[in-house]
Protein backbone atom coordinates (compact mmCIF):
# COMPACT_ATOMS: atom_id res chain seq x y z
CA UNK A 1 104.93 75.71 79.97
CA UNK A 2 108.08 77.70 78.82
CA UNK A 3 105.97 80.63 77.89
CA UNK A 4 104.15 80.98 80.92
CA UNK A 5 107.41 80.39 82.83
CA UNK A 6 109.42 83.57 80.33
CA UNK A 7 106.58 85.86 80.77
CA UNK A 8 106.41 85.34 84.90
CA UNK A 9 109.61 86.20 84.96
CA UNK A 10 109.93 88.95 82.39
CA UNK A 11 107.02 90.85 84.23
CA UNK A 12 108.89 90.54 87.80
CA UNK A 13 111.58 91.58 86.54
CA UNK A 14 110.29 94.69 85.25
CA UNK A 15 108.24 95.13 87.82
CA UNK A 16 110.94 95.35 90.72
CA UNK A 17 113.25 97.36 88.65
CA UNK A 18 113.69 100.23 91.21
CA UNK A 19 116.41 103.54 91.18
CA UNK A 20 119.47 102.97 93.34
CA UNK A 21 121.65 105.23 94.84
CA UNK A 22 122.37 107.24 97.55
CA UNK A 23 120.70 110.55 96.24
CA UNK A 24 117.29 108.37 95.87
CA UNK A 25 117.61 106.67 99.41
CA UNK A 26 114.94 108.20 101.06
CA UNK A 27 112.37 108.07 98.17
CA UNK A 28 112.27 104.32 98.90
CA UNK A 29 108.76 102.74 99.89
CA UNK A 30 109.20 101.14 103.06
CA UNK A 31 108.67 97.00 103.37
CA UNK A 32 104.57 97.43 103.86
CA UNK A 33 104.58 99.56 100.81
CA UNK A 34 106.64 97.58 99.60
CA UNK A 35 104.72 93.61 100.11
CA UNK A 36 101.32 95.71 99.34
CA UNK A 37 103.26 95.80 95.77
CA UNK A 38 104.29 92.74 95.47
CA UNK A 39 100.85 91.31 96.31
CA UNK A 40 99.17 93.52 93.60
CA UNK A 41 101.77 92.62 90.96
CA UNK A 42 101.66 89.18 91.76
CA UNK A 43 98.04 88.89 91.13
CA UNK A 44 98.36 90.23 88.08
CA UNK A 45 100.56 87.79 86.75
CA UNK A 46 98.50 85.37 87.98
CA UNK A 47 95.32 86.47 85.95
CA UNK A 48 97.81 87.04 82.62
CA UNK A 49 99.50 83.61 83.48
CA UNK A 50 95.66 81.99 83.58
CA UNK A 51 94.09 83.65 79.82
CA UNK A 52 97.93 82.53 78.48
CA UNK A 53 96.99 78.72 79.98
CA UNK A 54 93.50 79.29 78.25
CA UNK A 55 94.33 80.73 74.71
CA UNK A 56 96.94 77.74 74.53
CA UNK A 57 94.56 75.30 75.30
CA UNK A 58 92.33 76.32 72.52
CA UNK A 59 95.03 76.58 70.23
CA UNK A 60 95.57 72.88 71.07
CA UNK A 61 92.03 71.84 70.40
CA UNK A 62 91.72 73.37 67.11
CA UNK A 63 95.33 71.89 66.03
CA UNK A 64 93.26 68.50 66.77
CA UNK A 65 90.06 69.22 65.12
CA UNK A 66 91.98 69.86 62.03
CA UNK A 67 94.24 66.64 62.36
CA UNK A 68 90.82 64.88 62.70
CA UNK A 69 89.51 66.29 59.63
CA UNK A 70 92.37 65.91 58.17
CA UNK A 71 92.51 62.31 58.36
CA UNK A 72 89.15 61.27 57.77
CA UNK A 73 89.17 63.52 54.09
CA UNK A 74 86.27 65.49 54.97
CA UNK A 75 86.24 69.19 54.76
CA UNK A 76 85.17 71.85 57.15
CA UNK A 77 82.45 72.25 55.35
CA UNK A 78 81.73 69.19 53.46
CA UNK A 79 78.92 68.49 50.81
CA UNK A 80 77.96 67.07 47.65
CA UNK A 81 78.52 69.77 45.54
CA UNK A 82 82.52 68.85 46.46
CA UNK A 83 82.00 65.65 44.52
CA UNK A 84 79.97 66.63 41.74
CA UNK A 85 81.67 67.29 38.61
CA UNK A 86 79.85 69.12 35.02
CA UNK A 87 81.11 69.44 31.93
CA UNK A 88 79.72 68.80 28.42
CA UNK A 89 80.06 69.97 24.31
CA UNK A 90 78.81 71.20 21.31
CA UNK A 91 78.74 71.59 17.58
CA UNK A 92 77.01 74.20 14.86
CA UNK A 93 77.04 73.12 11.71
CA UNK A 94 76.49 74.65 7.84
CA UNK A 95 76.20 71.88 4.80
CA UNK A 96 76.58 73.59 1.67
CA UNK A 97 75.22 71.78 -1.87
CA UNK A 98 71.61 70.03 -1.75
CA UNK A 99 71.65 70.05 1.64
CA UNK A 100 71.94 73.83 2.44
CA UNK A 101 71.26 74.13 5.71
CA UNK A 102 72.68 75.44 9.09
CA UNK A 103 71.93 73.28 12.09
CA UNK A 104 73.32 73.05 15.96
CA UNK A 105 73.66 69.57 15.85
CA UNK A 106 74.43 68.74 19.22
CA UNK A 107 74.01 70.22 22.99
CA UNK A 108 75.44 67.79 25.29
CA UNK A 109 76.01 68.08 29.28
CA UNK A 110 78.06 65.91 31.48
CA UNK A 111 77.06 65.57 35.02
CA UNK A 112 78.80 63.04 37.25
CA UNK A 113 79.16 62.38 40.50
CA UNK A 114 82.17 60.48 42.85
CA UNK A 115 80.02 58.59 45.70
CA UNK A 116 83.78 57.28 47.27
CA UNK A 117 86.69 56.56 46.09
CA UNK A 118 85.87 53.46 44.76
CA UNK A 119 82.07 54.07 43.07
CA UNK A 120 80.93 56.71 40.71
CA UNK A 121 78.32 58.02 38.14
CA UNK A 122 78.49 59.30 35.58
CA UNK A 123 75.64 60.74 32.88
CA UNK A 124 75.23 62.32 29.73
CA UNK A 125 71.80 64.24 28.30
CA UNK A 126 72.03 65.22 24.66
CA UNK A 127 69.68 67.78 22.72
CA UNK A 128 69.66 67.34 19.39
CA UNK A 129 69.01 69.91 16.58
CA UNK A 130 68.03 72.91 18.93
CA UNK A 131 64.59 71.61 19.33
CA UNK A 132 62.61 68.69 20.45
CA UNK A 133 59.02 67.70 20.99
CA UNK A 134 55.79 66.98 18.26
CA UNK A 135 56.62 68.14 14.75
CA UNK A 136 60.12 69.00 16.20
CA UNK A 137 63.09 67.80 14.25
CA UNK A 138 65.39 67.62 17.43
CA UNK A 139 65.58 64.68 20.18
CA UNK A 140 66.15 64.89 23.79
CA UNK A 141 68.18 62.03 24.87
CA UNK A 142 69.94 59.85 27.43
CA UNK A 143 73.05 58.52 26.31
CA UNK A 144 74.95 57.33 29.45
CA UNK A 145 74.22 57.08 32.86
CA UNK A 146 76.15 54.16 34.48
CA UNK A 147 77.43 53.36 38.01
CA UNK A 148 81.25 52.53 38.36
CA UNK A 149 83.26 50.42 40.93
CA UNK A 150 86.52 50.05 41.02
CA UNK A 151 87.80 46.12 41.25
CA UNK A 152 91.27 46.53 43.02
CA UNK A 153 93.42 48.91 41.16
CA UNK A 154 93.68 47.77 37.40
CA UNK A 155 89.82 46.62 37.32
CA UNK A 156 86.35 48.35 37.37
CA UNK A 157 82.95 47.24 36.67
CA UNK A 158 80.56 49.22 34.97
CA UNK A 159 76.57 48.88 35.25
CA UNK A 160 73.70 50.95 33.34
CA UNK A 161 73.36 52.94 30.22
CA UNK A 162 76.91 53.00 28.47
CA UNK A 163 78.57 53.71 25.32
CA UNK A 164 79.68 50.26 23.06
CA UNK A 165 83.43 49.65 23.42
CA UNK A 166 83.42 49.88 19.11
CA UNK A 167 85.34 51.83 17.37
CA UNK A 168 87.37 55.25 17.08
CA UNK A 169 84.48 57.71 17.19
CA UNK A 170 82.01 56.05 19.29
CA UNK A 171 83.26 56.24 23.25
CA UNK A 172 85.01 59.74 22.33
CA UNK A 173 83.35 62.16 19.74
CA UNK A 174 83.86 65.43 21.26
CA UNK A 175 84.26 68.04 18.06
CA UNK A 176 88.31 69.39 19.16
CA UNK A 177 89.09 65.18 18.69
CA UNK A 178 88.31 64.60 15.33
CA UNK A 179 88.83 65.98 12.04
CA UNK A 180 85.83 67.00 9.51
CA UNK A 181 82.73 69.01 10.32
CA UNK A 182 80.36 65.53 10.17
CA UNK A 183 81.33 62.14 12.00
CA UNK A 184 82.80 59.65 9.01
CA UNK A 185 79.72 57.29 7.20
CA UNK A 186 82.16 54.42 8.23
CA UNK A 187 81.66 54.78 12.10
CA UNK A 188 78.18 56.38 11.22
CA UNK A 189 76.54 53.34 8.89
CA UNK A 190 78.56 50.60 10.06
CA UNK A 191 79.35 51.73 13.78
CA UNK A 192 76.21 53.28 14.25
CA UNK A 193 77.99 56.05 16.06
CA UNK A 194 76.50 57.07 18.88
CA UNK A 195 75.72 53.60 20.02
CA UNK A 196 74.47 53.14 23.56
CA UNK A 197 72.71 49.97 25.79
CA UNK A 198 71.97 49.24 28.60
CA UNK A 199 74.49 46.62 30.51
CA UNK A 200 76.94 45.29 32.69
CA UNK A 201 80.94 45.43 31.92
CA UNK A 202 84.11 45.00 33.21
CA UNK A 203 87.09 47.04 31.80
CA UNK A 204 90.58 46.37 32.94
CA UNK A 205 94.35 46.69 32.37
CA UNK A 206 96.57 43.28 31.67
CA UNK A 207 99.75 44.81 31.53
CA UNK A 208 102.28 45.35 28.69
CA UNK A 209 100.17 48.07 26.99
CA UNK A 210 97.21 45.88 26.66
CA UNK A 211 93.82 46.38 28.23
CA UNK A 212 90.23 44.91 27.81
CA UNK A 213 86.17 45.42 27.73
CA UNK A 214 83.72 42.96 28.28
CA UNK A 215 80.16 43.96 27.99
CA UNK A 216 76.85 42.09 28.20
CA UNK A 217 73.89 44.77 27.02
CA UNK A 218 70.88 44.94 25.43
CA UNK A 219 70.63 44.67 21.68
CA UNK A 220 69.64 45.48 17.98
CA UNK A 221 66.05 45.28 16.80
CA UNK A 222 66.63 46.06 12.90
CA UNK A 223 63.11 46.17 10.78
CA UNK A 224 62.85 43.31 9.14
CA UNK A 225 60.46 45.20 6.15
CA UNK A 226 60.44 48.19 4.28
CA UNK A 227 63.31 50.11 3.00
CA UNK A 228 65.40 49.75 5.92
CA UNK A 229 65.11 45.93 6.37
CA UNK A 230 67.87 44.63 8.45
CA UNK A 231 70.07 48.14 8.38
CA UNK A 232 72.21 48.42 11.29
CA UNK A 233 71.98 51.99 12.16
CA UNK A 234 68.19 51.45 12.12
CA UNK A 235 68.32 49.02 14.88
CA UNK A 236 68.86 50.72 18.18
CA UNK A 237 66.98 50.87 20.37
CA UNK A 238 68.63 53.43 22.30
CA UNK A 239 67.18 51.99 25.74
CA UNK A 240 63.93 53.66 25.08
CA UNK A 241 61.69 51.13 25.95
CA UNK A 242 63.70 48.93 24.43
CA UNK A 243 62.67 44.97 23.78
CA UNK A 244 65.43 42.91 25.99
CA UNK A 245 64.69 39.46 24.45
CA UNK A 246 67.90 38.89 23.07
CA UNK A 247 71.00 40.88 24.15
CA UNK A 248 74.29 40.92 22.63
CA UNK A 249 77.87 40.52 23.87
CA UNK A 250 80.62 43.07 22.79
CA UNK A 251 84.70 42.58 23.51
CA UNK A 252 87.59 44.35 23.12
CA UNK A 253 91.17 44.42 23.31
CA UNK A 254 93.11 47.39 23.07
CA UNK A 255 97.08 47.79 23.14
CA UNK A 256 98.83 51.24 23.82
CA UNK A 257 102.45 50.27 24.42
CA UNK A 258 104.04 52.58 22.00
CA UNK A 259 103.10 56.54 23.32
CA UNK A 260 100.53 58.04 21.01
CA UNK A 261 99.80 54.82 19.61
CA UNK A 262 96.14 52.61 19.66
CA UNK A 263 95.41 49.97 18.40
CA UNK A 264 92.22 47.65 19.11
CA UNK A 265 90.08 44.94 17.74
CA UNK A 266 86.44 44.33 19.13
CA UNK A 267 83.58 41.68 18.47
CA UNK A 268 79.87 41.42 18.99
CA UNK A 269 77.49 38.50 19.33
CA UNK A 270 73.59 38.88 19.06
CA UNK A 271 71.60 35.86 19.03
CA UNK A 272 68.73 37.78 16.63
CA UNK A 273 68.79 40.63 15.56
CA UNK A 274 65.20 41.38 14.83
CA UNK A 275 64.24 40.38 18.95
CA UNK A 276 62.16 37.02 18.03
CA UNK A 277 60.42 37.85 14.72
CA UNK A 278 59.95 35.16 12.02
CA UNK A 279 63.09 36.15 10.46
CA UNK A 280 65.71 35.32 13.36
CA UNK A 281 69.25 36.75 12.45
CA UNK A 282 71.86 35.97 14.36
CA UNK A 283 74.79 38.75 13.69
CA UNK A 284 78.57 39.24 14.27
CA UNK A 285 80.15 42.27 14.30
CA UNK A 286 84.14 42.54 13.70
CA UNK A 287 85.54 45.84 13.89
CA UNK A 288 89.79 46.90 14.09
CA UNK A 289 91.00 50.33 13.95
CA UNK A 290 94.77 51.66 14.58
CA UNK A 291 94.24 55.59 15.85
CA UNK A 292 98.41 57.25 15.48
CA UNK A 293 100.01 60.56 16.42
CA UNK A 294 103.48 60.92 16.39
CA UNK A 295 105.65 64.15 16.75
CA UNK A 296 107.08 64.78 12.94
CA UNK A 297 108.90 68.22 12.12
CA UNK A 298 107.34 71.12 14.15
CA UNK A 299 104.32 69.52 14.83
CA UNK A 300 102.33 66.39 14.85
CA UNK A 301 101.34 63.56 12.07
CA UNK A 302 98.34 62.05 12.67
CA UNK A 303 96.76 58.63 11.24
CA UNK A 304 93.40 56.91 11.63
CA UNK A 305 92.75 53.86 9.75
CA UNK A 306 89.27 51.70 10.75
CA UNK A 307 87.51 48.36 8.97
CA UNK A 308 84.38 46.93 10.10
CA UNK A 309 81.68 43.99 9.06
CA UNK A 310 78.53 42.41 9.76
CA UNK A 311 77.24 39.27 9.65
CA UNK A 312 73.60 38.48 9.28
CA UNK A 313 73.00 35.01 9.14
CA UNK A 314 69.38 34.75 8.09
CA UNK A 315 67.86 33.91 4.65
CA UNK A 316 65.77 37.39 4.71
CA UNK A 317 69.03 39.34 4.61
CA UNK A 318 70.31 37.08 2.24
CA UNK A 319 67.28 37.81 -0.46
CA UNK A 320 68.14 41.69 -0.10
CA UNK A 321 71.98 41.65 -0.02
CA UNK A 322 71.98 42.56 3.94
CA UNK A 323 73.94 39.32 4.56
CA UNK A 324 76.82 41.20 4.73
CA UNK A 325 77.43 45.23 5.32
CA UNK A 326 80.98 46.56 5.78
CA UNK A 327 82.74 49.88 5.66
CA UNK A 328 86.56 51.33 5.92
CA UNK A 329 88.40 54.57 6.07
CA UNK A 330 91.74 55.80 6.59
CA UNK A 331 92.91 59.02 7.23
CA UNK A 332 96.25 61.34 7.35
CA UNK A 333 96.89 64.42 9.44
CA UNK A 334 99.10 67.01 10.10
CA UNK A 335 99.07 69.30 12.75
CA UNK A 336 101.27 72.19 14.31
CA UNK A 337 100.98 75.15 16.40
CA UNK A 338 101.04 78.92 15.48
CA UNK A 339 100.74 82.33 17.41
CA UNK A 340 96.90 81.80 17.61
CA UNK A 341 96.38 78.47 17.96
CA UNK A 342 96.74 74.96 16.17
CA UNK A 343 96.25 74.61 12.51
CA UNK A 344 95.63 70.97 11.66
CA UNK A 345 94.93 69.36 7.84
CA UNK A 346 93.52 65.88 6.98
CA UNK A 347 92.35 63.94 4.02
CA UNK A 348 89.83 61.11 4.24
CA UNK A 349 88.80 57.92 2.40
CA UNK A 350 85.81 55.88 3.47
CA UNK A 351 83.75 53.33 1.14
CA UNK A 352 80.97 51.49 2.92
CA UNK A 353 78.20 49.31 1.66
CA UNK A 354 75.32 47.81 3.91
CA UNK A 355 73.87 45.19 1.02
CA UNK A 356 77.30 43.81 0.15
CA UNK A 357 75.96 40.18 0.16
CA UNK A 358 74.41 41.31 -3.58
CA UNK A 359 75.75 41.37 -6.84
CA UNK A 360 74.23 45.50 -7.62
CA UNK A 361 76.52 48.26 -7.05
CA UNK A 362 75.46 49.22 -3.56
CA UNK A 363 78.98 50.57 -2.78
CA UNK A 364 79.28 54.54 -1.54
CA UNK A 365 82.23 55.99 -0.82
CA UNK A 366 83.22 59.66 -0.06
CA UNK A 367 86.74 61.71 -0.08
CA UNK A 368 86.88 64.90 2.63
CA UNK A 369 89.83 67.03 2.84
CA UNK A 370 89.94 69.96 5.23
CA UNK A 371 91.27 71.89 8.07
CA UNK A 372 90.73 72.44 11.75
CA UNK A 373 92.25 75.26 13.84
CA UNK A 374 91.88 74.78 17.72
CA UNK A 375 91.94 78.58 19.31
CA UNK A 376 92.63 76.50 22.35
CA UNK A 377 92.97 72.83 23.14
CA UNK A 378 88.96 72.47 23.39
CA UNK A 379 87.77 74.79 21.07
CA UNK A 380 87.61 74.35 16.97
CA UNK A 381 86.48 75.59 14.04
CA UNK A 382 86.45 73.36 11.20
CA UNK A 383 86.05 73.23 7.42
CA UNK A 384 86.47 70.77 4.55
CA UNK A 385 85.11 69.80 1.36
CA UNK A 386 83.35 66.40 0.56
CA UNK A 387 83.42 64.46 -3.05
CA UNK A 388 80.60 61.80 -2.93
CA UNK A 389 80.38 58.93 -5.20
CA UNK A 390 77.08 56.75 -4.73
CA UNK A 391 75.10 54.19 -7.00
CA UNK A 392 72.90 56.96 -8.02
CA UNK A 393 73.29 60.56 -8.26
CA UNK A 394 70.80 60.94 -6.80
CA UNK A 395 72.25 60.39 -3.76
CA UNK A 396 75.97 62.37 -4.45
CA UNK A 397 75.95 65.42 -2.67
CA UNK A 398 79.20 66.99 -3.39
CA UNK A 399 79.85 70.13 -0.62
CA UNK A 400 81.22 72.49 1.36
CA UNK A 401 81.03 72.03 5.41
CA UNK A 402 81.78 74.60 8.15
CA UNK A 403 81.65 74.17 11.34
CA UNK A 404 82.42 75.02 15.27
CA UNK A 405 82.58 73.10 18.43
CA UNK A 406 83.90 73.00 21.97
CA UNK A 407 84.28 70.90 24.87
CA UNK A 408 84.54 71.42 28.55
């Protein structure tokens, strides 16, 4: 090597470097002296020359090792942990008026997990209300937990516990992405937001802006007696359990060709609704939303705008009006950043009614109008005030909300 050959000659060099001239002639060693010399330096070069030959060789090895690594994507130290990803969010909540109470809502955790590049999981646990167990007004509950593979680049395929592709509110709720301290009644009575089954989907990308969900999952089982005959939010099932005799089928198509822009239109098919009692009811559900941000001024105007409906084919939800249950809302925004964080304002309309298919007044509606201010991106602290208008005043309960969140 070039090294070895520099450093030969560099220590010979030095090495024979003797004084010369006349006044030194007889201090010179004569030629014995002289070859013992040589001999002694040249085995010292030798030994240097053989740890240089040894030093580059493991040099060498290691570049390799790390090329290898390298190109196989491990680590030096590889494990799961490297794969493993955590996150979740939360909400505390005070409703003022008949309500009066103070409440952590929600404690949610993320855990997923990337098995490859090309399969996943991904989970979400939920404790609701602080605490659960007998007597306990709080729930602990599994909400997701799903494997993914990806089909080629624009396609994946989804299989377990997953969120319904409905909606504005259901797939993404975190508190910093919506405005008002309590989820709307719309996507609450209508959507039963949070809606989860268990299932098998494909979700995709078609080009031009437009993508799809497909989704074949376990359904409904609304009481067919009582009070809550045939309401929709009292029908899941939430996988707990659950009966599987008929399952539904939920699509979507979603278009996002204009930045900041979604809009999306999903139906649902169930066979019966009440899993294979007397009173069979099959049900469609048709739900469109348009969810808009658009930069205006210094900041950012938002608007959400949502209509849903059920069908309920059956004579039993005829006799009680539950034939047909819709809801709407629409919503403005405006948002804009200051020294400490963004400052964001919205007003909100919603009217739903789940016995529509009668001729009483069974319509509700509600007004909110509020504020959020975001410290950072994924923290908020939110207010507004609610104006209720219901069939009965009994059930009005004009108030004050306050609340914090976060996400991570």
């Amino acid at each position: 090597m070039q090294l070895n050959k520099k450093l030969r000659i560099g220590v010979l060099a030095a090495t024979m470097t003797v004084p010369t001239g006349a006044a030194l002639a007889d201090d010179l060693p004569s030629r014995e002296e002289m070859w013992k010399v040589i001999q002694a330096q040249q085995a010292q070069i030798s030994e240097l020359s053989r740890k240089l030959t040894n030093t580059e060789e493991k040099v060498e090895a290691t570049g390799e090792a790390v090329e290898t690594i390298a190109a196989s994507g491990s680590t030096a130290t590889p494990g799961w942990w490297q794969r493993t990803s955590i996150g979740g969010y939360g909400e505390l909540h005070y409703n003022g008026g008949k309500t009066d109470r103070i409440d952590f809502h929600r404690f949610v955790l993320f855990f997923g997990h990337e098995f490859n590049e090309d399969v996943r999981f991904f989970s979400e646990v939920e404790l609701e209300h602080s605490v659960a167990g007998e007597g306990q007004q709080g729930e602990v509950e599994l909400e997701q937990a799903f494997l993914e593979f990806d089909l080629g680049e624009y396609h994946a395929l989804r299989a377990g516990v997953q969120l319904i592709p409905v909606g504005i509110l259901n797939e993404t709720h975190e508190p910093p992405t919506f405005y008002g301290v309590e989820r709307n009644q719309v996507e609450t009575n209508i959507i039963p937001t949070t809606w989860w089954e268990a299932g098998v989907g494909i979700s995709g990308e078609l080009g031009e802006g437009f993508s799809y969900d497909l989704m074949y999952h376990s359904g409904l089982e609304v009481p067919t007696t009582g009070g809550n005959a045939f309401r929709i939010r009292s029908g899941r099932q939430k996988v707990a359990n659950a009966d599987a005799r008929d399952g539904a089928t939920t699509g979507r198509l979603s278009w996002t060709g204009l930045a900041g822009v979604e809009v999306a239109a999903t139906v649902q098919y169930q066979e019966d609704l009440t899993q294979g009692s007397a009173q069979e009811t099959p049900a469609v559900l048709i739900e469109g939303h348009i969810d808009a941000q658009r930069a205006f001024g210094p900041g950012t105007i938002g608007f959400r705008a949502l209509g849903a409906v059920w069908d309920l084919d059956s004579t039993a939800a005829t006799v009680l009006g539950r034939d047909e249950q819709y809801g709407w809302y629409v919503e403005p925004s405006y948002r804009f950043g200051t020294d400490w964080g963004d400052l964001g304002f919205f007003a909100q309309y919603a009217e739903w009614d789940n016995a529509a298919g009668d001729s009483t007044d069974s319509v509700f509606s509600q007004t909110r109008v509020g504020a959020n201010f975001w410290p950072t991106p994924d923290t908020v602290f939110k207010l507004d005030y609610q104006f209720d208008d219901a069939p009965t005043a009994a059930s009005e309960d004009n108030r004050l909300n306050i609340g914090l969140g976060y996400q991570f």
